[in-house]
PDB file of N, CA and C in Angstrom:
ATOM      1  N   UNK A   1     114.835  95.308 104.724  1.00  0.00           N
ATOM      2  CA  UNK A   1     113.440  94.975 104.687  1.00  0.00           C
ATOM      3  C   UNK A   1     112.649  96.145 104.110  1.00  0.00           C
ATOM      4  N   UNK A   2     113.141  97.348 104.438  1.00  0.00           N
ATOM      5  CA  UNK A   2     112.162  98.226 104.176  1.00  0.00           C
ATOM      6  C   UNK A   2     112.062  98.631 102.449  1.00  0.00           C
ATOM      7  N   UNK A   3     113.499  98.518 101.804  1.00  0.00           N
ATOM      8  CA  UNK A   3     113.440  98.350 100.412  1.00  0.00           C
ATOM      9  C   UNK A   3     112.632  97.398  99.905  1.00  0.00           C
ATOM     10  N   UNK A   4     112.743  96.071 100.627  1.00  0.00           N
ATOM     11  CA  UNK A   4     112.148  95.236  99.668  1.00  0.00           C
ATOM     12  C   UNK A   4     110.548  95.291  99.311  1.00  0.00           C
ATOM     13  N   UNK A   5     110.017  96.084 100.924  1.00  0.00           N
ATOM     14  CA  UNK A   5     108.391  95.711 101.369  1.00  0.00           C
ATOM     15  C   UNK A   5     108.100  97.433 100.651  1.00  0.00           C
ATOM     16  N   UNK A   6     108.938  98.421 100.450  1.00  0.00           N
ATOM     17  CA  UNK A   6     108.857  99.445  99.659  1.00  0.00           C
ATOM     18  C   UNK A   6     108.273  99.089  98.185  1.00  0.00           C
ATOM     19  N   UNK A   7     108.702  98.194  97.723  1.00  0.00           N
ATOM     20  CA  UNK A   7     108.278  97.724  96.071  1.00  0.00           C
ATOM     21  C   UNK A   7     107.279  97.059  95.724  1.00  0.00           C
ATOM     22  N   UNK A   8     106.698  96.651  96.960  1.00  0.00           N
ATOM     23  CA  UNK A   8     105.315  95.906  96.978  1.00  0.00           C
ATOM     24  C   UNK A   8     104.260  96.709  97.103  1.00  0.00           C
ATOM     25  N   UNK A   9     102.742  96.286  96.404  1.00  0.00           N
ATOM     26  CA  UNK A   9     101.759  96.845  96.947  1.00  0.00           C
ATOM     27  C   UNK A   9     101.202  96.737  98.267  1.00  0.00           C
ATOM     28  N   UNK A  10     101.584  95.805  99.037  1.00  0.00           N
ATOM     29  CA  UNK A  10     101.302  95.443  99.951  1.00  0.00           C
ATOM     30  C   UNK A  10     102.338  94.063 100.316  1.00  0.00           C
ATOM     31  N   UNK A  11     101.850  93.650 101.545  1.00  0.00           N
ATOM     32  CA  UNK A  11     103.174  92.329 102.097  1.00  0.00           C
ATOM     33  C   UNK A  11     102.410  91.532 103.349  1.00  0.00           C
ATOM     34  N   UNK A  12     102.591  90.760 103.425  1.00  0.00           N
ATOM     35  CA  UNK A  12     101.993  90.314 105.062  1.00  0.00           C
ATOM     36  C   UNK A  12     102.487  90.335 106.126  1.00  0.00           C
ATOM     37  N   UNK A  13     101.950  90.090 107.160  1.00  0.00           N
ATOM     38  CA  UNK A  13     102.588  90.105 108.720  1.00  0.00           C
ATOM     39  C   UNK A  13     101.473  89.091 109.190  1.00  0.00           C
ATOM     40  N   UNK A  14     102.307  88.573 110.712  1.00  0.00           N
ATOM     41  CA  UNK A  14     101.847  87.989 111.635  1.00  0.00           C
ATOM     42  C   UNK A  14     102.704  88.242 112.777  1.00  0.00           C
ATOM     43  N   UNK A  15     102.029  88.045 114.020  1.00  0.00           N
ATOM     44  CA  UNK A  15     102.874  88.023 115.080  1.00  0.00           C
ATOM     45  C   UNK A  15     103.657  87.406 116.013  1.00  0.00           C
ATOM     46  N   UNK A  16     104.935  87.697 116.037  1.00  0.00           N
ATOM     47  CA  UNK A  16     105.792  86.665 116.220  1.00  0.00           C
ATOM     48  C   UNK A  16     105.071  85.771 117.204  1.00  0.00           C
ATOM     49  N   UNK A  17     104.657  86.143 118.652  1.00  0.00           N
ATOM     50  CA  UNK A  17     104.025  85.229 119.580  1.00  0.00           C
ATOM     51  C   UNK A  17     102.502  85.297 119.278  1.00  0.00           C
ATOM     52  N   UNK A  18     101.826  84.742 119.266  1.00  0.00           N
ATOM     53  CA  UNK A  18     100.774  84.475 119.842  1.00  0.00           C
ATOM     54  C   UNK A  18      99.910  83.335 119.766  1.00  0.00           C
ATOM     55  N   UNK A  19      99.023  82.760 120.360  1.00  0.00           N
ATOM     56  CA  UNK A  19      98.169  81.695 121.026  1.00  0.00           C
ATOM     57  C   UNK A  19      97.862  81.127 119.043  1.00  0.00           C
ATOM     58  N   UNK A  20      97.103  81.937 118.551  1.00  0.00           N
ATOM     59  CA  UNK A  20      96.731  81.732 117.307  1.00  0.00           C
ATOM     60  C   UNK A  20      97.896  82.349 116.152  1.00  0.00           C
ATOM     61  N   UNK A  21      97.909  81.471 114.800  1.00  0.00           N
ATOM     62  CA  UNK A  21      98.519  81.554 114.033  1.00  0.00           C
ATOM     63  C   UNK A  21      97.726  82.929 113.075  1.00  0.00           C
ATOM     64  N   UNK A  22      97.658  84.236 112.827  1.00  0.00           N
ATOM     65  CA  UNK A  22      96.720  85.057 111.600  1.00  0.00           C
ATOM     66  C   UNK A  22      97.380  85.681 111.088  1.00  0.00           C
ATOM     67  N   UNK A  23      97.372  86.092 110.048  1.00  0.00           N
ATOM     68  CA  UNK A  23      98.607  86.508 108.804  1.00  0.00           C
ATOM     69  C   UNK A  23      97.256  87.915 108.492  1.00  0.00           C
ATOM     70  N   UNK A  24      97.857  88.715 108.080  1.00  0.00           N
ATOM     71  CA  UNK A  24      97.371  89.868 107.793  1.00  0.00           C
ATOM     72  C   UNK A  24      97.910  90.715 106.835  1.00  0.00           C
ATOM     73  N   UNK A  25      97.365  91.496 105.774  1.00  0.00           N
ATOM     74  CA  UNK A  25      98.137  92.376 104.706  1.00  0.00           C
ATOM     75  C   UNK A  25      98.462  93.975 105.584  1.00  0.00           C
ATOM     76  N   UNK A  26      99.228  94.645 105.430  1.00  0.00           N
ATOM     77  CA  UNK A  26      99.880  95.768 105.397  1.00  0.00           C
ATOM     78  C   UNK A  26     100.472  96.363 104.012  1.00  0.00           C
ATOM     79  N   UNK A  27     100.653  97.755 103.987  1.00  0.00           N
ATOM     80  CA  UNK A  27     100.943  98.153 102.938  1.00  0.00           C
ATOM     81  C   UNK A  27     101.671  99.588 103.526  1.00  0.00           C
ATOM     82  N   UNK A  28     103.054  99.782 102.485  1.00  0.00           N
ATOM     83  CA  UNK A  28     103.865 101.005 102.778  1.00  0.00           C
ATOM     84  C   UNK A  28     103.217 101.899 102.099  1.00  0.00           C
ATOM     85  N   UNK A  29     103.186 103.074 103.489  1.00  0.00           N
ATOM     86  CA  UNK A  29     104.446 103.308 104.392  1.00  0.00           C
ATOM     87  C   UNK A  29     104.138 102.813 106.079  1.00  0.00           C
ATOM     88  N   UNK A  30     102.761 102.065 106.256  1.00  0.00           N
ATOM     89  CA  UNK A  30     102.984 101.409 107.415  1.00  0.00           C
ATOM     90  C   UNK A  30     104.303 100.251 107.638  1.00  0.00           C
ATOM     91  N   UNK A  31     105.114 100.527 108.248  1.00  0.00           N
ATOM     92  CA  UNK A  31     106.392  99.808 108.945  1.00  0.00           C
ATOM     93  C   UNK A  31     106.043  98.924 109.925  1.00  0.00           C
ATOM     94  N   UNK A  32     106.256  97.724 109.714  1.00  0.00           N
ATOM     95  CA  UNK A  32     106.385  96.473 111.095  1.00  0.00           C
ATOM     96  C   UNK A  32     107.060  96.758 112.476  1.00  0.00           C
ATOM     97  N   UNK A  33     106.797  96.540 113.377  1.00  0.00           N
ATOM     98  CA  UNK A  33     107.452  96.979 114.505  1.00  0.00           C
ATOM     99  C   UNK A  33     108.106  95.215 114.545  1.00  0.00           C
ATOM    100  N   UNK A  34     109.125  95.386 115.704  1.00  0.00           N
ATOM    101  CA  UNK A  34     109.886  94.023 115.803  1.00  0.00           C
ATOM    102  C   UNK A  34     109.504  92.995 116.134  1.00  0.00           C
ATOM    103  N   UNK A  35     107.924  92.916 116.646  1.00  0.00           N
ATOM    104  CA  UNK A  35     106.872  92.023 117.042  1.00  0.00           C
ATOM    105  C   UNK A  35     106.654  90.899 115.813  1.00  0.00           C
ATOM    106  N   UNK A  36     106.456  91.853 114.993  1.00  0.00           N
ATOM    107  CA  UNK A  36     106.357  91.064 113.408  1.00  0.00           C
ATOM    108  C   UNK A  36     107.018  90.214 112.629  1.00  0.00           C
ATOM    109  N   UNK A  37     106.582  89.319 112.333  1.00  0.00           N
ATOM    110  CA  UNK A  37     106.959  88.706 111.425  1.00  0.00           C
ATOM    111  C   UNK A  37     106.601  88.921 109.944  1.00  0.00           C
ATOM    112  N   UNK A  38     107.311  89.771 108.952  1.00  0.00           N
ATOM    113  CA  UNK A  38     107.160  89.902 107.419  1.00  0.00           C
ATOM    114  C   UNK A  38     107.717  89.081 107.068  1.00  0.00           C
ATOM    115  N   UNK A  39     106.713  88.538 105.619  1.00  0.00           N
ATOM    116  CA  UNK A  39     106.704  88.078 104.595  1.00  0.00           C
ATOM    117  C   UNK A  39     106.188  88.907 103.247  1.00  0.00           C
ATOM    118  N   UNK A  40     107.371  88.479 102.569  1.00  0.00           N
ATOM    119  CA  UNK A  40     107.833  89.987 101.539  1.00  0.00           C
ATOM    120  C   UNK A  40     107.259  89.373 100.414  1.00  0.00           C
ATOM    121  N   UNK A  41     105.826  89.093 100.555  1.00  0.00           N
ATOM    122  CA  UNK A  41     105.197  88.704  98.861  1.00  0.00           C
ATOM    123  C   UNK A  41     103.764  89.658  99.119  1.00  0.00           C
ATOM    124  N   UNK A  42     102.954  89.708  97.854  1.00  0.00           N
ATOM    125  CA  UNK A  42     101.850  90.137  97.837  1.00  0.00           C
ATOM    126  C   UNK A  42     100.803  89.802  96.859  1.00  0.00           C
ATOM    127  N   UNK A  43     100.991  88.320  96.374  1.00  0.00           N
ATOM    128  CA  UNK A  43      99.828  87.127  95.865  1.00  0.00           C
ATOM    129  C   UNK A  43      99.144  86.925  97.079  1.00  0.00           C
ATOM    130  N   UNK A  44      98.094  86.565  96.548  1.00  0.00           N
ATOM    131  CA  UNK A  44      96.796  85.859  96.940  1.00  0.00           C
ATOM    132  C   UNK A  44      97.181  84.130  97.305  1.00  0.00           C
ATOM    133  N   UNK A  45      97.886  84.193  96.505  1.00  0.00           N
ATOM    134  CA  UNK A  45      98.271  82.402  96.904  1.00  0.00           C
ATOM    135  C   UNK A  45      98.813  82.323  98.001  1.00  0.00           C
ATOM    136  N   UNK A  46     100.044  82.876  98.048  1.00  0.00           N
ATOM    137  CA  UNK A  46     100.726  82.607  99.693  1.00  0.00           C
ATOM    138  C   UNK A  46     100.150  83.236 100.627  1.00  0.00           C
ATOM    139  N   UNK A  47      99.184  84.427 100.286  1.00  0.00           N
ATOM    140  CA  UNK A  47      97.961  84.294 101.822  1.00  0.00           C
ATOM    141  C   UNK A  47      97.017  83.527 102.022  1.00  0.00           C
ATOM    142  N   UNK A  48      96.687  82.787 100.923  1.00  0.00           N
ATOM    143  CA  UNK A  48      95.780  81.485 101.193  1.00  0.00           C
ATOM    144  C   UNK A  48      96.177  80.377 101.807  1.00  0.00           C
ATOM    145  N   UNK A  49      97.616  79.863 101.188  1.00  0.00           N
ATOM    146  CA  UNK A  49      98.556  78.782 102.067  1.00  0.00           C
ATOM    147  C   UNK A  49      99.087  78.928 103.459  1.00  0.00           C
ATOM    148  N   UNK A  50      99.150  80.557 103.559  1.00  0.00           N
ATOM    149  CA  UNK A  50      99.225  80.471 105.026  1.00  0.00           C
ATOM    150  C   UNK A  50      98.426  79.974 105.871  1.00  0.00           C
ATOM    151  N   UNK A  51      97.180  80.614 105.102  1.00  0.00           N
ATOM    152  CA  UNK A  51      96.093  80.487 106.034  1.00  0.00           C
ATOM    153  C   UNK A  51      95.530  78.429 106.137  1.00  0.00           C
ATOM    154  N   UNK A  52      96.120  78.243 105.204  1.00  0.00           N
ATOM    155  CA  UNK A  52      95.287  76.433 105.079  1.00  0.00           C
ATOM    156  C   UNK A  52      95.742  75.806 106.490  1.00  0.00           C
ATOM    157  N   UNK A  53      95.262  74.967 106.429  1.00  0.00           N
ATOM    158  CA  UNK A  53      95.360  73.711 107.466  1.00  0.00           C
ATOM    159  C   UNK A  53      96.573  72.785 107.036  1.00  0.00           C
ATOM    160  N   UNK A  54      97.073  72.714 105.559  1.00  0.00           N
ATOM    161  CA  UNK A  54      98.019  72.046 105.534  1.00  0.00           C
ATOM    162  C   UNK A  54      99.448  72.941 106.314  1.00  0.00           C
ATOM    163  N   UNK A  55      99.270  73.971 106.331  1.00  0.00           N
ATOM    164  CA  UNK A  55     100.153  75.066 106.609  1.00  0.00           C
ATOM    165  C   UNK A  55     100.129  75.072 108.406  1.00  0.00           C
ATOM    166  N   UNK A  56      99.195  75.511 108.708  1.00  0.00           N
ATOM    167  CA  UNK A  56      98.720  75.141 110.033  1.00  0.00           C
ATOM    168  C   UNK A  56      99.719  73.760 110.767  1.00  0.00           C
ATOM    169  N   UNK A  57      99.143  72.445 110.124  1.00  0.00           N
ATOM    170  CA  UNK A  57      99.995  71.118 110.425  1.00  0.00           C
ATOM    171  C   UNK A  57     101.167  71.284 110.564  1.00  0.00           C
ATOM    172  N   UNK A  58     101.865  71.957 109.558  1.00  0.00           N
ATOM    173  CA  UNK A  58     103.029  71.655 109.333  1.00  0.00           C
ATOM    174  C   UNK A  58     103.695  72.604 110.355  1.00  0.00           C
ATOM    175  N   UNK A  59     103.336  73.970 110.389  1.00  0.00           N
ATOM    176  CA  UNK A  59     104.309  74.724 111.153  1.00  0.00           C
ATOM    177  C   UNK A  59     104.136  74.468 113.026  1.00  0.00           C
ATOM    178  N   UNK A  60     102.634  73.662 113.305  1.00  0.00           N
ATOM    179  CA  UNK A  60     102.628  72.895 114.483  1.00  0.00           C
ATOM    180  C   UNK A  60     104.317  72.226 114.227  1.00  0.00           C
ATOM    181  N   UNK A  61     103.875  71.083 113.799  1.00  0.00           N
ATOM    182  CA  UNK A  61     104.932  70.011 113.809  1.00  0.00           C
ATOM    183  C   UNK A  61     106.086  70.753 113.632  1.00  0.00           C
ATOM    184  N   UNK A  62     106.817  71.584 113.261  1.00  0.00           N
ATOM    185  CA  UNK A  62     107.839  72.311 112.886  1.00  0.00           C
ATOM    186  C   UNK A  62     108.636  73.358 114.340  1.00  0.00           C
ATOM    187  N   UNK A  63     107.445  74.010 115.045  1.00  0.00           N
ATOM    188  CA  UNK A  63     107.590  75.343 115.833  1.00  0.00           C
ATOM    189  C   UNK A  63     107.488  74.338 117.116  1.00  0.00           C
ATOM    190  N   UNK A  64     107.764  75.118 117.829  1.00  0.00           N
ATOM    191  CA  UNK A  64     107.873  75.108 119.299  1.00  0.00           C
ATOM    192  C   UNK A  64     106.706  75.329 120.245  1.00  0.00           C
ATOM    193  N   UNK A  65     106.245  74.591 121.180  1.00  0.00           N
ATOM    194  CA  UNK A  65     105.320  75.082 121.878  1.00  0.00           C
ATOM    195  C   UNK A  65     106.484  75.354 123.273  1.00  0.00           C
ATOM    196  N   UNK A  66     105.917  76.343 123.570  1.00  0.00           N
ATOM    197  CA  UNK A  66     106.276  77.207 124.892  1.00  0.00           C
ATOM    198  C   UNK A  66     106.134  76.386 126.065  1.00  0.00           C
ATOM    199  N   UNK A  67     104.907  75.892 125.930  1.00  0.00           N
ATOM    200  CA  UNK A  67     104.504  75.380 127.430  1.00  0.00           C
ATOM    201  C   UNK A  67     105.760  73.547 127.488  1.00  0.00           C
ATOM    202  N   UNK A  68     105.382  72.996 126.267  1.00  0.00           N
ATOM    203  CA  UNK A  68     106.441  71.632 126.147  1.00  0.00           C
ATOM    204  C   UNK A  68     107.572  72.026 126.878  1.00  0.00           C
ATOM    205  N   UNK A  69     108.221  74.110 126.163  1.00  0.00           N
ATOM    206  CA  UNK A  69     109.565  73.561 126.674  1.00  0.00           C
ATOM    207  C   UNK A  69     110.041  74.045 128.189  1.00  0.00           C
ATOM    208  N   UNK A  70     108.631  74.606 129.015  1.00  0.00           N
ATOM    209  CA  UNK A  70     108.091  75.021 130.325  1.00  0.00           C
ATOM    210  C   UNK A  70     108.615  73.745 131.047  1.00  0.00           C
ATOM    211  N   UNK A  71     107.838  72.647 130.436  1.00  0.00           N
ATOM    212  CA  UNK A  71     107.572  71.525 131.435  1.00  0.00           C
ATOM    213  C   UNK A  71     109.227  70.496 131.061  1.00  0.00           C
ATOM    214  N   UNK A  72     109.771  70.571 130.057  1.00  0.00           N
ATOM    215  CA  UNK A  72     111.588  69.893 130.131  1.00  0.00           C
ATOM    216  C   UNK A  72     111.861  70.563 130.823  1.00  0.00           C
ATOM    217  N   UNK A  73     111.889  71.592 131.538  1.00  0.00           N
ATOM    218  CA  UNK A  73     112.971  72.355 132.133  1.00  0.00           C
ATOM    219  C   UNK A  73     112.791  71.595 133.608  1.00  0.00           C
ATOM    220  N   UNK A  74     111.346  71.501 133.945  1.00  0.00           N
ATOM    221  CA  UNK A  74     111.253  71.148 135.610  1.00  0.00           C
ATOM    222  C   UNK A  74     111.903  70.382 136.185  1.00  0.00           C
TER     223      UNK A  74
END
């Protein structure tokens, strides 16, 4: 990872858990801690698609909610 996000001007992150979905730019030699989720591009497009609502939909429908798999277990 660190070669690849080395060659970029920058790269995005988000965090693996949290309540809300927000994607954010970083740039080396700041390093991701293991919390992170990188994505090794640095267009404007794929931080816009992250950010859309079609993107949003889909990775709902796709990901896991925590609490759903709280309440199968009971």
């Amino acid at each position: 990872m660190r070669s690849r996000i080395q060659k970029l001007g920058r790269y995005i992150v988000t965090p693996e858990t949290a309540q809300h979905r927000i994607f954010v730019w970083l740039s080396y030699p700041v390093l991701p801690d293991k919390n992170l989720i990188v994505i090794t591009r640095q267009d404007d497009l794929m931080f816009g698609l992250l950010h859309s609502r079609f993107h949003e939909v889909w990775a709902l429908r796709k990901g896991s909610d925590l609490e759903e798999i709280g309440r199968a277990h009971v």
